[in-house]
PDB file of N, CA and C in Angstrom:
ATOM      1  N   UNK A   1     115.384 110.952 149.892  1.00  0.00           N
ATOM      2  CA  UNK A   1     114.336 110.783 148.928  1.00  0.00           C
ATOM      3  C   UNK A   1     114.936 110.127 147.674  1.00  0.00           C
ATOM      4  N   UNK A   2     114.328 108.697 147.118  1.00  0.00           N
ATOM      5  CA  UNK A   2     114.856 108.179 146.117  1.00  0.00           C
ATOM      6  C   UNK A   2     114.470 109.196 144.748  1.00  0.00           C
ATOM      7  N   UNK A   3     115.324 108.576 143.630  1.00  0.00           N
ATOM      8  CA  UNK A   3     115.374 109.331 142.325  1.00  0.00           C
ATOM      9  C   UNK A   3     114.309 108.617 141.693  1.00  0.00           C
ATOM     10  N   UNK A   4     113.348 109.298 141.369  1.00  0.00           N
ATOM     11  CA  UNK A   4     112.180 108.832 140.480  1.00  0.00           C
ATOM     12  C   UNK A   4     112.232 109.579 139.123  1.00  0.00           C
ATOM     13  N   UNK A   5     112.316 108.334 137.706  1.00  0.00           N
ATOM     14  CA  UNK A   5     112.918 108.943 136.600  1.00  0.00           C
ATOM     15  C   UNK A   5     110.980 109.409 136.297  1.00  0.00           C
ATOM     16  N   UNK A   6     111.238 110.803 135.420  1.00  0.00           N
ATOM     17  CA  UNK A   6     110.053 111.050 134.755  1.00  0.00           C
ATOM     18  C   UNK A   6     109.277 110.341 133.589  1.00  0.00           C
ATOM     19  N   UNK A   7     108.102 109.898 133.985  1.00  0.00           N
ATOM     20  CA  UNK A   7     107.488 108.658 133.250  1.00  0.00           C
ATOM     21  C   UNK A   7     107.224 109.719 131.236  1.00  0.00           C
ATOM     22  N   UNK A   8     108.006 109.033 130.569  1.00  0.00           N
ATOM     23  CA  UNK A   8     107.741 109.158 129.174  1.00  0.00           C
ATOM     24  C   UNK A   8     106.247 108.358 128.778  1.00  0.00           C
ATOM     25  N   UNK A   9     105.820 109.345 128.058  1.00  0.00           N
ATOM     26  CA  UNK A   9     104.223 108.382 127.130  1.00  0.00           C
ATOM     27  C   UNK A   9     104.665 107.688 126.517  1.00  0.00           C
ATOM     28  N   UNK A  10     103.680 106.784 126.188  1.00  0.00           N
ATOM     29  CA  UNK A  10     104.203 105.613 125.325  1.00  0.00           C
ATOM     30  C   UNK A  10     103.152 105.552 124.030  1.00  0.00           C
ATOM     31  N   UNK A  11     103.751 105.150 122.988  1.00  0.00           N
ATOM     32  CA  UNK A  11     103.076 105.215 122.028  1.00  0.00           C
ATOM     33  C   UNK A  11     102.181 104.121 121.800  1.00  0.00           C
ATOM     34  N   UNK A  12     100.652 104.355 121.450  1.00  0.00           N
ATOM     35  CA  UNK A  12      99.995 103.171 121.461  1.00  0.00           C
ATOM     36  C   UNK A  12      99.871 102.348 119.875  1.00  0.00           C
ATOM     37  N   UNK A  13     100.658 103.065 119.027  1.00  0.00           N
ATOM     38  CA  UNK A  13     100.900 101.616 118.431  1.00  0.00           C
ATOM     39  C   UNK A  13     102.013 100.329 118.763  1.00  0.00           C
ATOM     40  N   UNK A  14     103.060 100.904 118.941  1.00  0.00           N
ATOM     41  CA  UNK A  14     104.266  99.749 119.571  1.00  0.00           C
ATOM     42  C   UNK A  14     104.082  99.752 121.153  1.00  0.00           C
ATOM     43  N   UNK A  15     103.620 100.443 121.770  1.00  0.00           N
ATOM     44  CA  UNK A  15     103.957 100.673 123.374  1.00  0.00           C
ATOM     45  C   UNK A  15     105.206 100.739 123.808  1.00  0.00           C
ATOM     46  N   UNK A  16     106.179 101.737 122.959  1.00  0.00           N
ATOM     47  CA  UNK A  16     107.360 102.129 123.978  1.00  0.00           C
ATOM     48  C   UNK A  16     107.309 103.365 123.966  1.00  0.00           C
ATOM     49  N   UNK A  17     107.903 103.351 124.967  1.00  0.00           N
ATOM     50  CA  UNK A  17     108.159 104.935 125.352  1.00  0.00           C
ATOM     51  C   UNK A  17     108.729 106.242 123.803  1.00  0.00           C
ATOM     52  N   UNK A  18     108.547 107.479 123.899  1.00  0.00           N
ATOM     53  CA  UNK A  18     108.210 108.357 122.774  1.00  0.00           C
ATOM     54  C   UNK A  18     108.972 109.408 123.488  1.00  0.00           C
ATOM     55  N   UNK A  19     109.921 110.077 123.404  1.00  0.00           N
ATOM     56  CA  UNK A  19     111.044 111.147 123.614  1.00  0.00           C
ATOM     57  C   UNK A  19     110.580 112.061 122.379  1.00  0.00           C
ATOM     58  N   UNK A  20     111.014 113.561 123.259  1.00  0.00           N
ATOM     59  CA  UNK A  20     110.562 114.431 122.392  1.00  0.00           C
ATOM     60  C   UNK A  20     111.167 114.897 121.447  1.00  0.00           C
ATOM     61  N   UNK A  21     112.436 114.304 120.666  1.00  0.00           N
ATOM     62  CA  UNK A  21     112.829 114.279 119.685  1.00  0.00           C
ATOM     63  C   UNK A  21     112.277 113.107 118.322  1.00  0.00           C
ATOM     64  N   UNK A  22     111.206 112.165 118.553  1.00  0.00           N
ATOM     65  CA  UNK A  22     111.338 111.585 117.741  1.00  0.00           C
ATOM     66  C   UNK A  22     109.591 111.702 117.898  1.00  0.00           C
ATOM     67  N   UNK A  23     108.747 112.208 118.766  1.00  0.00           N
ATOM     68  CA  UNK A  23     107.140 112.198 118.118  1.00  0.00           C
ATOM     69  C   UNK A  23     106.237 113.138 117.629  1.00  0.00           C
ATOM     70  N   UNK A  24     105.712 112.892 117.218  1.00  0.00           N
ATOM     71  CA  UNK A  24     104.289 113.196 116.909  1.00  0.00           C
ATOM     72  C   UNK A  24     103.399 112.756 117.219  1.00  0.00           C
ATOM     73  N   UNK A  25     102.099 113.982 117.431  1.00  0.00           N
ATOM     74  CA  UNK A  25     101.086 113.856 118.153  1.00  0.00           C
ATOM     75  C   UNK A  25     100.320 113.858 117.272  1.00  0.00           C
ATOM     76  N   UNK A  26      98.615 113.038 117.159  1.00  0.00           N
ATOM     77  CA  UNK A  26      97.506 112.910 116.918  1.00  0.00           C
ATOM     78  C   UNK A  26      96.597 112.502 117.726  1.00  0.00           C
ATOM     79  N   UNK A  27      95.632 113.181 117.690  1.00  0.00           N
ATOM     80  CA  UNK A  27      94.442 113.296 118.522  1.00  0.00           C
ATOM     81  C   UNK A  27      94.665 113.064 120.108  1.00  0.00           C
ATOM     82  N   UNK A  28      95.681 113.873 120.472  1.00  0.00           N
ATOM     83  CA  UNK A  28      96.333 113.749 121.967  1.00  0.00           C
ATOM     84  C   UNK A  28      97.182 112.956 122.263  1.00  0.00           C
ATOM     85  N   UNK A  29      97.612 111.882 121.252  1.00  0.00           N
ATOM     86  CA  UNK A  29      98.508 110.691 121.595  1.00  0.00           C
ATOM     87  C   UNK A  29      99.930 111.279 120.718  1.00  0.00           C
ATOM     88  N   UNK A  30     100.842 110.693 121.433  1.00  0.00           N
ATOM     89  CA  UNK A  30     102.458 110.672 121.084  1.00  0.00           C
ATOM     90  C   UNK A  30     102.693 109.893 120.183  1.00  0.00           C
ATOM     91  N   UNK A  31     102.987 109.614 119.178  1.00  0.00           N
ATOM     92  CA  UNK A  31     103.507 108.205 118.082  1.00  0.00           C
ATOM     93  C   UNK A  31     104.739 109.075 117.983  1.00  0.00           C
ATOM     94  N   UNK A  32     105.674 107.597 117.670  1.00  0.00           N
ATOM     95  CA  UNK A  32     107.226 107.369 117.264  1.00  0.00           C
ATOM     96  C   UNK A  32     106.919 108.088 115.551  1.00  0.00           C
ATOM     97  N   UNK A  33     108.248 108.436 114.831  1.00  0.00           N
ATOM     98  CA  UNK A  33     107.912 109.048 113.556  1.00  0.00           C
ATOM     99  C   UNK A  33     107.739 107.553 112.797  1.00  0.00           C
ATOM    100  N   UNK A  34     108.557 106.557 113.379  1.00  0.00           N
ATOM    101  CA  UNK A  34     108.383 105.878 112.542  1.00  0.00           C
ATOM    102  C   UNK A  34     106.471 104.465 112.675  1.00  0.00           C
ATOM    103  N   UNK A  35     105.964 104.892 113.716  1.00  0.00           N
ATOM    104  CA  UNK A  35     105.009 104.518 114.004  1.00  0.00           C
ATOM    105  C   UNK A  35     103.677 105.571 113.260  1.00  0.00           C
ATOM    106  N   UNK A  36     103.907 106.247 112.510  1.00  0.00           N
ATOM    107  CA  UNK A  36     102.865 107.525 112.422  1.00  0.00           C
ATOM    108  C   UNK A  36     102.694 107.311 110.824  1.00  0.00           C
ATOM    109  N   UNK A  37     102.013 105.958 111.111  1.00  0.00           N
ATOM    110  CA  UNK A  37     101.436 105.473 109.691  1.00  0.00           C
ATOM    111  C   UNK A  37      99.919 104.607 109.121  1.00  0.00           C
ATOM    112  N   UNK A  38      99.196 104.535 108.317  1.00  0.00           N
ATOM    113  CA  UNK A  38      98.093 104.460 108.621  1.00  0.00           C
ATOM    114  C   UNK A  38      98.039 102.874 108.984  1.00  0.00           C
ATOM    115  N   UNK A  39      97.501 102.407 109.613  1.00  0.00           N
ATOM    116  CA  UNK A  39      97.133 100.810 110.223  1.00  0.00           C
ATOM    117  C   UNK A  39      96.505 100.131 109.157  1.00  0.00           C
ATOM    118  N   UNK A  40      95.851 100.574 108.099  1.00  0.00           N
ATOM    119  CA  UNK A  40      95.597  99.775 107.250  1.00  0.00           C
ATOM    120  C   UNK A  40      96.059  99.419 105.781  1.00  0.00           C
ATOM    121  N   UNK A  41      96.403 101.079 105.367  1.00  0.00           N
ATOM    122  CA  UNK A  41      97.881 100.658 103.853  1.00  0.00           C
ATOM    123  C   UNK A  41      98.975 100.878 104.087  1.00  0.00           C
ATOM    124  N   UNK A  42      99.497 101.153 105.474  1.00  0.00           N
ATOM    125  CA  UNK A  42     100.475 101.498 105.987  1.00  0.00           C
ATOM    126  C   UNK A  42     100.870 102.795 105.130  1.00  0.00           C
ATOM    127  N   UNK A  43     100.711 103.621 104.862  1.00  0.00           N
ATOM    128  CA  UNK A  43     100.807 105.188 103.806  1.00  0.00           C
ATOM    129  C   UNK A  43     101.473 105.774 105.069  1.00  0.00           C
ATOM    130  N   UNK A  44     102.673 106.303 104.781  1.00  0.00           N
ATOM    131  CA  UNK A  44     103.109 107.658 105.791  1.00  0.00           C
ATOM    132  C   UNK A  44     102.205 108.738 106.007  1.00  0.00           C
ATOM    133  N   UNK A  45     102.305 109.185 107.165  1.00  0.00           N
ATOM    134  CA  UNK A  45     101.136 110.558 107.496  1.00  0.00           C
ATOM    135  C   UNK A  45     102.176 111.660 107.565  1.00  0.00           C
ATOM    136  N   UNK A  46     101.396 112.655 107.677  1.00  0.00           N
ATOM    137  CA  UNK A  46     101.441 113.920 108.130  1.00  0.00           C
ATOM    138  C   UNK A  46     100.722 114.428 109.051  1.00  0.00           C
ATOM    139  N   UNK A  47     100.449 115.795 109.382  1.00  0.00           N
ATOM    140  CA  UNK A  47      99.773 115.878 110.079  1.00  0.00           C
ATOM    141  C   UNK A  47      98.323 116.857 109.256  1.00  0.00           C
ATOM    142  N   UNK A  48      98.444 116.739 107.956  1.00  0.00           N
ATOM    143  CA  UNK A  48      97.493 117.230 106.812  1.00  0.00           C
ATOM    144  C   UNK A  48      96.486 116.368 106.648  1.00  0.00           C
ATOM    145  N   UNK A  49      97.165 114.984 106.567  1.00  0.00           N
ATOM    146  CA  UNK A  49      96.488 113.603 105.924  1.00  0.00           C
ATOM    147  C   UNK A  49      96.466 112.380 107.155  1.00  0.00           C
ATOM    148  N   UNK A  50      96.381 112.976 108.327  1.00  0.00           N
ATOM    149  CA  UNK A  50      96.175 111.721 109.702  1.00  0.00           C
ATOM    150  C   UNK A  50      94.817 112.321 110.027  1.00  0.00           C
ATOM    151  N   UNK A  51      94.274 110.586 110.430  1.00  0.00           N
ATOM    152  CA  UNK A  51      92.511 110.879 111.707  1.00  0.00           C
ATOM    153  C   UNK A  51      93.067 109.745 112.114  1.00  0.00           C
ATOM    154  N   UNK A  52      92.894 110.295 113.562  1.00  0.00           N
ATOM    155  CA  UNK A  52      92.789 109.370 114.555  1.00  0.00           C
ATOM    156  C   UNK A  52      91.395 108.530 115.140  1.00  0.00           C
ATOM    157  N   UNK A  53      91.713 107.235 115.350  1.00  0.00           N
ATOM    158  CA  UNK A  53      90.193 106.676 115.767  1.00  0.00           C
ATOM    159  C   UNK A  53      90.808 106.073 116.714  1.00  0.00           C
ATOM    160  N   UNK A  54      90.215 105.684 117.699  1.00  0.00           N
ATOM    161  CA  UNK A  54      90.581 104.965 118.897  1.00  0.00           C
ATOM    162  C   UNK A  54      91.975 104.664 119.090  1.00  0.00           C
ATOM    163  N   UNK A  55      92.917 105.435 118.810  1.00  0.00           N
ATOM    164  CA  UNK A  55      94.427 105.146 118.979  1.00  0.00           C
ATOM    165  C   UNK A  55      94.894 104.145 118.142  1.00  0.00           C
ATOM    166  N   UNK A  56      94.215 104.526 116.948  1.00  0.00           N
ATOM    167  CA  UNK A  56      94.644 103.807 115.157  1.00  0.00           C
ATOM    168  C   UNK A  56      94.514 105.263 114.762  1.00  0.00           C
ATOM    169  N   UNK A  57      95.720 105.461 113.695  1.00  0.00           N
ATOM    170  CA  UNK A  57      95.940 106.089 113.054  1.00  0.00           C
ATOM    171  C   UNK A  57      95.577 105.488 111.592  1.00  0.00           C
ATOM    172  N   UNK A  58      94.998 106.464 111.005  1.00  0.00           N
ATOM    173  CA  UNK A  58      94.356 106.403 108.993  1.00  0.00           C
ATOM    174  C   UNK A  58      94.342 107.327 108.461  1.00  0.00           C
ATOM    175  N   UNK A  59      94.829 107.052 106.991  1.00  0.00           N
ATOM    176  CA  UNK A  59      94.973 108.571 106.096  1.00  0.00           C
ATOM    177  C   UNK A  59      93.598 108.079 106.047  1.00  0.00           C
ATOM    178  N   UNK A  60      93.175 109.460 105.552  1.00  0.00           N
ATOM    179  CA  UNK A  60      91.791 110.135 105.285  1.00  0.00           C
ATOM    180  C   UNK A  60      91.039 109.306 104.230  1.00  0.00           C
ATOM    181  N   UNK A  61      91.336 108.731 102.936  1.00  0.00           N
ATOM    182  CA  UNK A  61      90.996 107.485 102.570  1.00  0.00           C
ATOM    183  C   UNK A  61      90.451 106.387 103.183  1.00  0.00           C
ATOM    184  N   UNK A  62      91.250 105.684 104.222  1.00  0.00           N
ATOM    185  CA  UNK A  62      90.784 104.473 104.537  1.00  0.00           C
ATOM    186  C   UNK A  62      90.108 104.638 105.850  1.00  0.00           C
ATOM    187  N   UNK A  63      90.246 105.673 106.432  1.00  0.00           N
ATOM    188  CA  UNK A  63      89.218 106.286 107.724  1.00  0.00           C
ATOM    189  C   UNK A  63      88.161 105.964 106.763  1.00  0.00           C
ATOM    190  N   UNK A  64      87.937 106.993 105.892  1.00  0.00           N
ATOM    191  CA  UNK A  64      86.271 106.700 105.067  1.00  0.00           C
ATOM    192  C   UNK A  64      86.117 105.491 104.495  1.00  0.00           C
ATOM    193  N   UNK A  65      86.528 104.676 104.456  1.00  0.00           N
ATOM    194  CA  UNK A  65      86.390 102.992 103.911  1.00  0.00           C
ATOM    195  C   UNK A  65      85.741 102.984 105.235  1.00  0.00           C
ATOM    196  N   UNK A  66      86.351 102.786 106.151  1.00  0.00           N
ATOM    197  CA  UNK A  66      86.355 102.316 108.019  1.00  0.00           C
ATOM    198  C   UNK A  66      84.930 102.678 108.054  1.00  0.00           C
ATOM    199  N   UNK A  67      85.013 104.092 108.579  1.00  0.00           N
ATOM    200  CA  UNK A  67      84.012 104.578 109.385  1.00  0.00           C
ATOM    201  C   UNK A  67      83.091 105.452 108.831  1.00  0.00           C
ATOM    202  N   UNK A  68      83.303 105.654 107.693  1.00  0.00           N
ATOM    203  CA  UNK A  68      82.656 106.561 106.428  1.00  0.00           C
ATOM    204  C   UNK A  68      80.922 106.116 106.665  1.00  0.00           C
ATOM    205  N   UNK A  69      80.092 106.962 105.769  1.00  0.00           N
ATOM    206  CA  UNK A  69      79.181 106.719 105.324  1.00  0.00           C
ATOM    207  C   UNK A  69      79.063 105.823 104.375  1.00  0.00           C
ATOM    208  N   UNK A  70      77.878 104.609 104.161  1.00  0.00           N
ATOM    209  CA  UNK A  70      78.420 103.855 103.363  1.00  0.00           C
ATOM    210  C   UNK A  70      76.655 103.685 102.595  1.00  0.00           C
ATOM    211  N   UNK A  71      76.507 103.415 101.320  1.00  0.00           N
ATOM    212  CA  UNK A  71      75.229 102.978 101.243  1.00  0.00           C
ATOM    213  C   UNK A  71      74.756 103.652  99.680  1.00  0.00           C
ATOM    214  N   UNK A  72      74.086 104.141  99.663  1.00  0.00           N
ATOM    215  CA  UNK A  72      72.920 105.012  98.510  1.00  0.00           C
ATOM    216  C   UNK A  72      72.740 106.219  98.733  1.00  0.00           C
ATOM    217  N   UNK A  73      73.130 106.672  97.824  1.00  0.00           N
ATOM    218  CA  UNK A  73      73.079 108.288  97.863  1.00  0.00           C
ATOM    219  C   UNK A  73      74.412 109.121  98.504  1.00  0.00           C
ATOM    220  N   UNK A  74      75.869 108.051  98.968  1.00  0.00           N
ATOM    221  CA  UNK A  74      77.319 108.942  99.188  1.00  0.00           C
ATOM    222  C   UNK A  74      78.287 108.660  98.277  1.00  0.00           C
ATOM    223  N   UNK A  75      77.570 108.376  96.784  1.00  0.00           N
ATOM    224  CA  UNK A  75      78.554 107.949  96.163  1.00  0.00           C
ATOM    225  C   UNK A  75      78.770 109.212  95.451  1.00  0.00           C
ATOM    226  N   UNK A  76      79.547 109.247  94.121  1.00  0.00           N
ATOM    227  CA  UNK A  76      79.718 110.582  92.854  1.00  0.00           C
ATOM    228  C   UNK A  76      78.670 110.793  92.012  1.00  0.00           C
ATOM    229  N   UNK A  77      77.801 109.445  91.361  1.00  0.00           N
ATOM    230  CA  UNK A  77      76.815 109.842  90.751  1.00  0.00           C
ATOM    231  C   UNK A  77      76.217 108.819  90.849  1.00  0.00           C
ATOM    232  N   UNK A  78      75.264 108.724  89.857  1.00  0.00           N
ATOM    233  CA  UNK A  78      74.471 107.146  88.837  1.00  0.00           C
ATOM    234  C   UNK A  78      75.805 106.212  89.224  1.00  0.00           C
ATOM    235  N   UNK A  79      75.354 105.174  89.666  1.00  0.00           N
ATOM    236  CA  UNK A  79      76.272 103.812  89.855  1.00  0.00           C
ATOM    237  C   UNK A  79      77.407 103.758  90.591  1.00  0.00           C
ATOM    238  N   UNK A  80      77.419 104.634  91.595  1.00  0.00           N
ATOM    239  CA  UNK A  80      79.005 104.959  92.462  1.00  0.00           C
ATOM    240  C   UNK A  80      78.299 104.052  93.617  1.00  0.00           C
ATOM    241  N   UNK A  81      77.785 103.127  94.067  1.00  0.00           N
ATOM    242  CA  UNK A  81      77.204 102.694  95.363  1.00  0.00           C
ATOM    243  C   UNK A  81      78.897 101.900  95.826  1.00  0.00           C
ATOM    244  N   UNK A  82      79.206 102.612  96.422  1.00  0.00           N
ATOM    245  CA  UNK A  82      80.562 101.710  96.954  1.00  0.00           C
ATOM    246  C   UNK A  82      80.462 101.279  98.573  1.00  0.00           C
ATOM    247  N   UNK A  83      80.641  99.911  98.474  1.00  0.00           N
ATOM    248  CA  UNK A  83      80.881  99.383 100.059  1.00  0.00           C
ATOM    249  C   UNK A  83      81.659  98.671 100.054  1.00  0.00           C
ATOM    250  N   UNK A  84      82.765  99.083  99.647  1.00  0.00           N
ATOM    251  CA  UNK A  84      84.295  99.042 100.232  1.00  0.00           C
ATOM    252  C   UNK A  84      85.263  99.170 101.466  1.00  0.00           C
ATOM    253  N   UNK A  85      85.132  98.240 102.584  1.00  0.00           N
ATOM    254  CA  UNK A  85      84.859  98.553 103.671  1.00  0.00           C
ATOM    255  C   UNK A  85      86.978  98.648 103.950  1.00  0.00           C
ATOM    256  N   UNK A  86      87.591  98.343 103.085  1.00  0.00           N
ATOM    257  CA  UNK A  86      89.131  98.603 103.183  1.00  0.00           C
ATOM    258  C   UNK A  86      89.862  96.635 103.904  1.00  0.00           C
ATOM    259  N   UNK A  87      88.676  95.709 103.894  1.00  0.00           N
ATOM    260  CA  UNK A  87      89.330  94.658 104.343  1.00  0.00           C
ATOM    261  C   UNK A  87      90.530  94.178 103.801  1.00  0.00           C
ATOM    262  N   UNK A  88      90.267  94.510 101.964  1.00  0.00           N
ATOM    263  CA  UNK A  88      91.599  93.379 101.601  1.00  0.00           C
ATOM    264  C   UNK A  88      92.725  94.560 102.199  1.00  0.00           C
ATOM    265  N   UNK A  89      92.845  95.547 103.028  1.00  0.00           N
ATOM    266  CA  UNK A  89      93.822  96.168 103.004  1.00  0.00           C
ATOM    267  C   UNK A  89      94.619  95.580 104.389  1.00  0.00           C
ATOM    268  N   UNK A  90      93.599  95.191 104.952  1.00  0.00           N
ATOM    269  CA  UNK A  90      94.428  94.734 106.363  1.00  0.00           C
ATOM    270  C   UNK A  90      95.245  93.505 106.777  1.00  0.00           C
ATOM    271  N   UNK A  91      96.492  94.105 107.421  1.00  0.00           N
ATOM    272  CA  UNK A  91      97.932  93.309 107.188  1.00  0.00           C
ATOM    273  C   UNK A  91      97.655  92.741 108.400  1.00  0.00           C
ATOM    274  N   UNK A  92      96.793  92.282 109.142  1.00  0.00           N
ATOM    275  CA  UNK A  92      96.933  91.221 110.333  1.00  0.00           C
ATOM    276  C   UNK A  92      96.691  89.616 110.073  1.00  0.00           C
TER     277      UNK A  92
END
């Protein structure tokens, strides 16, 4: 019987493989430590200040830019209408 090595997860921001000395998990996925950062200001996480969305990681900030409520009536008061959707933040 040949030697079949045990398949490591791979992290879906870089796609390499993730050993259990160097990850962390969010929302079921493995990230590298040094991959476990938000995709859009690049901000280091924790596991206090990470949401996961479709295998993108975002501090809690720019999740709500993203996917937040956006419009009339979720702002702070009189004149908070913000639709700030986080574009100038993205490094692609």
């Amino acid at each position: 019987m040949p030697f079949v090595p045990v398949e490591t997860p791979k992290c879906p921001a870089c796609g390499k493989s993730v050993y259990a000395a160097e990850e962390r998990v969010a929302g079921g996925y493995k990230f590298h430590k040094t991959c476990f950062k938000c995709s859009m200001c690049n901000k280091a996480l924790d596991s206090t200040n990470c949401t996961e969305h479709e295998k993108e990681l975002f501090c809690k900030n720019c999740h709500g830019r993203k996917y937040g409520p956006k419009g009339y009536g979720f702002g702070g008061g009189a004149g908070c209408l913000s639709m700030d959707t986080g574009s100038h933040l993205n490094r692609e």
